[in-house]
C-alpha atoms as a PDB file:
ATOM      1  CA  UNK A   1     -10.604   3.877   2.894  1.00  0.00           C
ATOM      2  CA  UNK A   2      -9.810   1.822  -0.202  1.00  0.00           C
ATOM      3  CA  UNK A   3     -13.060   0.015  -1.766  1.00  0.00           C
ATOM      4  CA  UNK A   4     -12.039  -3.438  -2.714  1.00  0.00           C
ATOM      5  CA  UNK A   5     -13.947  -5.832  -5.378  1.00  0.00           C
ATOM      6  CA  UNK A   6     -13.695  -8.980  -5.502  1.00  0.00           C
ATOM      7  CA  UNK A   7     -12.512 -10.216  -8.652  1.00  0.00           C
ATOM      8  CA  UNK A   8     -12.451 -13.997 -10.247  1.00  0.00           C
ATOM      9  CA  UNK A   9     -10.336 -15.560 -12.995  1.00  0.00           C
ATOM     10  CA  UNK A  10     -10.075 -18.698 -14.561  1.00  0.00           C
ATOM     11  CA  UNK A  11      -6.672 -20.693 -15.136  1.00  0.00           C
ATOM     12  CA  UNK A  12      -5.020 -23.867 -15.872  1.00  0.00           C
ATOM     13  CA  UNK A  13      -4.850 -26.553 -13.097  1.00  0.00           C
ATOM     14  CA  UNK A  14      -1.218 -26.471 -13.112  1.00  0.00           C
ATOM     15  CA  UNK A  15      -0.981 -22.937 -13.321  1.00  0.00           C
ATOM     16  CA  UNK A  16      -2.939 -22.425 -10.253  1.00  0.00           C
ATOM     17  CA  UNK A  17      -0.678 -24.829  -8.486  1.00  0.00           C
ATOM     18  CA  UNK A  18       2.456 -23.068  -9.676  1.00  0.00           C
ATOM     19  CA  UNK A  19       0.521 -20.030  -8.178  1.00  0.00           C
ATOM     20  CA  UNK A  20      -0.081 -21.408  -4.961  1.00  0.00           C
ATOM     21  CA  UNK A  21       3.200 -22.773  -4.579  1.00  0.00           C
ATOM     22  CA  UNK A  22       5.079 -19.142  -5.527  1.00  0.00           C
ATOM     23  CA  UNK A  23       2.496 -17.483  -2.992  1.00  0.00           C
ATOM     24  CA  UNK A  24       3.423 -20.259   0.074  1.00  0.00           C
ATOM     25  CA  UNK A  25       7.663 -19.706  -0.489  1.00  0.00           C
ATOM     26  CA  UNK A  26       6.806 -15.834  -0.979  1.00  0.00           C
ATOM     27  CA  UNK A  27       5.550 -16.081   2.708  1.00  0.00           C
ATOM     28  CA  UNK A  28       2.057 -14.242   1.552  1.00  0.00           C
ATOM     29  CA  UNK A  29      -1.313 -15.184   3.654  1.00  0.00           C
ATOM     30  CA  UNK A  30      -3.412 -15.092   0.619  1.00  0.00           C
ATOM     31  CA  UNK A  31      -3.224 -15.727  -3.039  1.00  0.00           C
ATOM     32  CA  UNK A  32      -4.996 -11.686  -3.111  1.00  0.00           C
ATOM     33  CA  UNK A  33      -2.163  -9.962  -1.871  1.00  0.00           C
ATOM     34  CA  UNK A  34       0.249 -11.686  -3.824  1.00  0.00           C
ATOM     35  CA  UNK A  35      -1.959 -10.929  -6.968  1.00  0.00           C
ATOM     36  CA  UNK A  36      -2.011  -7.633  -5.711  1.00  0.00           C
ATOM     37  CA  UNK A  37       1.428  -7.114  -5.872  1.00  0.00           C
ATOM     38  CA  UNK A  38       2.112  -9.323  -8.969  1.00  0.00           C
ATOM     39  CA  UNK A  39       0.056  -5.607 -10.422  1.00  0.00           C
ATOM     40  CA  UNK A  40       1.238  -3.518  -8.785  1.00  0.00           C
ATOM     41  CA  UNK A  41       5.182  -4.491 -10.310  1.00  0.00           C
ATOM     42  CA  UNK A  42       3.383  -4.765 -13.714  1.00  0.00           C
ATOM     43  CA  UNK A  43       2.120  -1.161 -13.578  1.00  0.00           C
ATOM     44  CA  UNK A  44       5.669   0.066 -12.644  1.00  0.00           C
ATOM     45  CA  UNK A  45       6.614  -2.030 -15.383  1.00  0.00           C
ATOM     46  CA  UNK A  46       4.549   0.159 -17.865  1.00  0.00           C
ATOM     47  CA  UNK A  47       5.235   3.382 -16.297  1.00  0.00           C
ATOM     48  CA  UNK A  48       8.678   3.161 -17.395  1.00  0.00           C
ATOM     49  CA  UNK A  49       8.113   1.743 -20.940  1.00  0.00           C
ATOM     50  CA  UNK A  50       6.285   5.554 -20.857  1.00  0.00           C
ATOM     51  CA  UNK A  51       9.096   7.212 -19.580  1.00  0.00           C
ATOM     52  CA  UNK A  52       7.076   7.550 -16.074  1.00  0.00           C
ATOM     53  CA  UNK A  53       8.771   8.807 -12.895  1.00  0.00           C
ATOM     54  CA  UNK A  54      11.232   6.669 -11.181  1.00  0.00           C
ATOM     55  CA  UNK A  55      13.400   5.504  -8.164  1.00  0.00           C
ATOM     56  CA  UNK A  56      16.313   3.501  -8.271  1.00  0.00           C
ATOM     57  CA  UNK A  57      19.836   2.380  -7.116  1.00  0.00           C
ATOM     58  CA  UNK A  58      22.542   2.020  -9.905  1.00  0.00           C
ATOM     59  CA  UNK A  59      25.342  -0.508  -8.163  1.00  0.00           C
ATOM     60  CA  UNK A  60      28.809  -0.618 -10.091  1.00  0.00           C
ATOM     61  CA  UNK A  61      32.089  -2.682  -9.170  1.00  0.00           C
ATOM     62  CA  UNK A  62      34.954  -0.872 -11.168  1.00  0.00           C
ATOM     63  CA  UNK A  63      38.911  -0.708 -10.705  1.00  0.00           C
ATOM     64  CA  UNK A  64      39.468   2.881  -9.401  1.00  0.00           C
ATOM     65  CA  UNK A  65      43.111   2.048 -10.773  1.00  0.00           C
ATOM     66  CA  UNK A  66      42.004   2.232 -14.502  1.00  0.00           C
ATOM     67  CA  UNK A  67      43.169   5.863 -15.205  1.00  0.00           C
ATOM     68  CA  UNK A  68      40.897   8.549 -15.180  1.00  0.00           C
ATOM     69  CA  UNK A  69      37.566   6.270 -14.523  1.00  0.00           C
ATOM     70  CA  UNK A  70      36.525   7.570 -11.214  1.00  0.00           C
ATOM     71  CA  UNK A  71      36.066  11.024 -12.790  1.00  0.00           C
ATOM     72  CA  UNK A  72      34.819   9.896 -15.905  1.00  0.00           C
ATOM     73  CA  UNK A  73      32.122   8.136 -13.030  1.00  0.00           C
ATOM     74  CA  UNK A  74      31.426  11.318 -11.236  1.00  0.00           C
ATOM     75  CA  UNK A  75      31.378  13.392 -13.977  1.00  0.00           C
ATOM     76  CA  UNK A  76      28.641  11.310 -15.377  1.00  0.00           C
ATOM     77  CA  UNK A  77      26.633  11.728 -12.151  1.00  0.00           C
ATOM     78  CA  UNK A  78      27.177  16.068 -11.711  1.00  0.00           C
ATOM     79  CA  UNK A  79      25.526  15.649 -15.807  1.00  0.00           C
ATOM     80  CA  UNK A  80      22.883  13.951 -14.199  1.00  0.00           C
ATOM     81  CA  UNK A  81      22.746  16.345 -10.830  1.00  0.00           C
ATOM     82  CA  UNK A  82      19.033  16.629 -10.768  1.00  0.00           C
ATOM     83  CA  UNK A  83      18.140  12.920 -10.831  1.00  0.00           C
ATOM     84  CA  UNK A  84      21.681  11.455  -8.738  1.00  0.00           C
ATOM     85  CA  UNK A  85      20.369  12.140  -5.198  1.00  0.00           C
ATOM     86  CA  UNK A  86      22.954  10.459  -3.364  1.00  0.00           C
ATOM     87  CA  UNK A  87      26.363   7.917  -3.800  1.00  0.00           C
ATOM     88  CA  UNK A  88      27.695   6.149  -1.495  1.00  0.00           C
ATOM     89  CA  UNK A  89      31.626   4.345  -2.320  1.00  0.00           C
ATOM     90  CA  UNK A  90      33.022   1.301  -0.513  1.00  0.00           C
ATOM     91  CA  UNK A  91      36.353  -0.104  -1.007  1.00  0.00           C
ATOM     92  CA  UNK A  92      36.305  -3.288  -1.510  1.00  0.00           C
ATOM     93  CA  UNK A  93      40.222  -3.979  -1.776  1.00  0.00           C
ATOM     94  CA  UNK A  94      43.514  -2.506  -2.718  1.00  0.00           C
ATOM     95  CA  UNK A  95      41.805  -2.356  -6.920  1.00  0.00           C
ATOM     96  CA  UNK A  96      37.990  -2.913  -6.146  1.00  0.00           C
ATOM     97  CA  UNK A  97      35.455  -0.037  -5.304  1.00  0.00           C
ATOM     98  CA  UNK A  98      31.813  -0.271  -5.566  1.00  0.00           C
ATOM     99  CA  UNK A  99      29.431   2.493  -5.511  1.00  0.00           C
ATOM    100  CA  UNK A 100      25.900   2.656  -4.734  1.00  0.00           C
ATOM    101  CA  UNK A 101      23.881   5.624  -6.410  1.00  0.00           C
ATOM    102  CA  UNK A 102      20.584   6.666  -5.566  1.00  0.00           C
ATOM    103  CA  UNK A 103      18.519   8.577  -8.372  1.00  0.00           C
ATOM    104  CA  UNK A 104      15.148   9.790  -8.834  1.00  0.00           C
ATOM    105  CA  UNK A 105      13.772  11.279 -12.294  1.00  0.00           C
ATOM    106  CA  UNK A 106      12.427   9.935 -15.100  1.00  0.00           C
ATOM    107  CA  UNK A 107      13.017   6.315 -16.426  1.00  0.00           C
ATOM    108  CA  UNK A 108      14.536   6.672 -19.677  1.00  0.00           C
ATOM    109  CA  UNK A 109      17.176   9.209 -18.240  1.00  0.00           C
ATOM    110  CA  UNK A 110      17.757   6.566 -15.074  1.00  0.00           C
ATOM    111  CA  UNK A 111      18.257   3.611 -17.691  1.00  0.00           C
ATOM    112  CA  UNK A 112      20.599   5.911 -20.016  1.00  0.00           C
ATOM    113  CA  UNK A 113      22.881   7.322 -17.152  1.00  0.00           C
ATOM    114  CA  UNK A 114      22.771   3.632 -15.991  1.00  0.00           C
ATOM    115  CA  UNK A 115      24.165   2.309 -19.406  1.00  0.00           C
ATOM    116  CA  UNK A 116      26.451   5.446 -19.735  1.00  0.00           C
ATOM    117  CA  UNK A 117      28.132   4.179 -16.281  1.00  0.00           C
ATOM    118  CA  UNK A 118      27.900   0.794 -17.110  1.00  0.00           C
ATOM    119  CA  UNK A 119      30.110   0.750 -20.775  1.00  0.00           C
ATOM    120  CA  UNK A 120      33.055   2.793 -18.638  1.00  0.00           C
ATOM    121  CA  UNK A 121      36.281   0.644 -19.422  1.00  0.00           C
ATOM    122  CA  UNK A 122      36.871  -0.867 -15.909  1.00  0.00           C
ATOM    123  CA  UNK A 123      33.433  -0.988 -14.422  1.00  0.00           C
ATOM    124  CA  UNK A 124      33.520  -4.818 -14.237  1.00  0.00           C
ATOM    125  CA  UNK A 125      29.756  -5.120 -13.066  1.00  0.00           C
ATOM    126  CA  UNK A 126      26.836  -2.661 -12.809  1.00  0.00           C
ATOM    127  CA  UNK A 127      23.059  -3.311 -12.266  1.00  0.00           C
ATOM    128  CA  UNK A 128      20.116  -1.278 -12.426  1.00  0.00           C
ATOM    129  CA  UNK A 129      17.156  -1.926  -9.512  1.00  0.00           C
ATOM    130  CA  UNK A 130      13.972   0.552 -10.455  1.00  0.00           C
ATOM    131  CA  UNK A 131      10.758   1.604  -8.735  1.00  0.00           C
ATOM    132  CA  UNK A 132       7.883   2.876 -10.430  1.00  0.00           C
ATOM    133  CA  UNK A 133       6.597   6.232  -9.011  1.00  0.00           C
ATOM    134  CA  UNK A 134       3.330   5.998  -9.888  1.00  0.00           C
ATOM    135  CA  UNK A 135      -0.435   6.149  -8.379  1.00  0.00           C
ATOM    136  CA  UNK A 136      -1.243   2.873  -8.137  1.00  0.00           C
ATOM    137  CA  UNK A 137      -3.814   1.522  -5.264  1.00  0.00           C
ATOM    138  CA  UNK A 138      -2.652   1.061  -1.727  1.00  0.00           C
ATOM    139  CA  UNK A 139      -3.962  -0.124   1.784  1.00  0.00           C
ATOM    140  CA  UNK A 140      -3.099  -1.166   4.700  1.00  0.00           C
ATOM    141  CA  UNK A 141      -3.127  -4.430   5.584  1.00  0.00           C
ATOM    142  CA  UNK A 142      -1.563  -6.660   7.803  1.00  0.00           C
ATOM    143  CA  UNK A 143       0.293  -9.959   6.735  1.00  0.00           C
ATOM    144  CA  UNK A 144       2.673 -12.844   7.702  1.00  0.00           C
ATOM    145  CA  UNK A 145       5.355 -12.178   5.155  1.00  0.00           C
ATOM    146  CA  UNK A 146       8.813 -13.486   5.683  1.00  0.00           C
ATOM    147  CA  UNK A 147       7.671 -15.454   9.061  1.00  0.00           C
ATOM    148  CA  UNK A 148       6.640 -12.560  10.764  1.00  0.00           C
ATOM    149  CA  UNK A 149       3.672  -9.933  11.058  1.00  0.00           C
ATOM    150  CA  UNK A 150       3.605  -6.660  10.500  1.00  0.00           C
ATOM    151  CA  UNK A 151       1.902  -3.883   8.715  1.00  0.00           C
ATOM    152  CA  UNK A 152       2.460  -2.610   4.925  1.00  0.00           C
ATOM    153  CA  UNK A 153       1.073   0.320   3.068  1.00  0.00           C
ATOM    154  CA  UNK A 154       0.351  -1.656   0.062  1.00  0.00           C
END
């Protein structure tokens, strides 16, 4: 079982009220949790500035009419065939694909195969979305988040 300590800080009146406020519309119980997490993200944060292991989803909206760019896409991807775990392609109309790609390695490699896909002429939009793979602290708790209850692994 996780040992907690209790911690205290000092801030700002307003600050604190901010606080409060983003904890209430982020549907937490307690301020601790929230803080919890606010770490958590911040330690993911600093894993990748370290090139730390990571998990993401690269999203691109691209023409597959502009000649030659869906290969040029998965040709990127079979360079990166130990990190791309899976893709999934939608059509959005008769000119408009997107394509969801789900990779796993290390965050510098992520970010450059993300901004190799991203500066392909016709790729109209493409976003990164990382998560940190790293040993952080985690229990179990349960919480009201979102209006209803249930149990994380935090």
């Amino acid at each position: 079982m996780t040992r907690i300590v209790r911690t205290s800080f000092t801030m700002e009146k307003e600050l604190t009220e901010q606080l409060e406020s983003l904890v209430k519309k982020s549907r937490y119980t307690n301020r601790s949790e929230f803080i919890r997490d606010l770490v958590r993200d911040r330690l993911v944060q600093k894993s990748w500035e370290g090139s730390g292991d990571a998990l993401g989803t690269i999203t691109l909206v691209y023409d597959h009419e502009k000649r030659e760019l869906s290969q040029r896409i998965t040709h990127l991807q079979h360079h990166h065939v130990g990190e791309v775990l899976a893709s999934t392609h939608v059509h959005l109309d008769e000119h408009l694909c997107a394509e969801m790609i789900l990779v796993r390695g290390k965050a510098a490699s992520i970010q450059a195969l993300a901004d190799a896909l991203k500066s392909q002429k016709g790729v109209y939009q493409a976003s990164l979305s990382m998560s940190g793979i790293v040993q952080v602290s985690y229990e179990k708790t349960t919480h009201r988040h979102a209006g209803h209850p249930h149990s994380h692994t935090h």
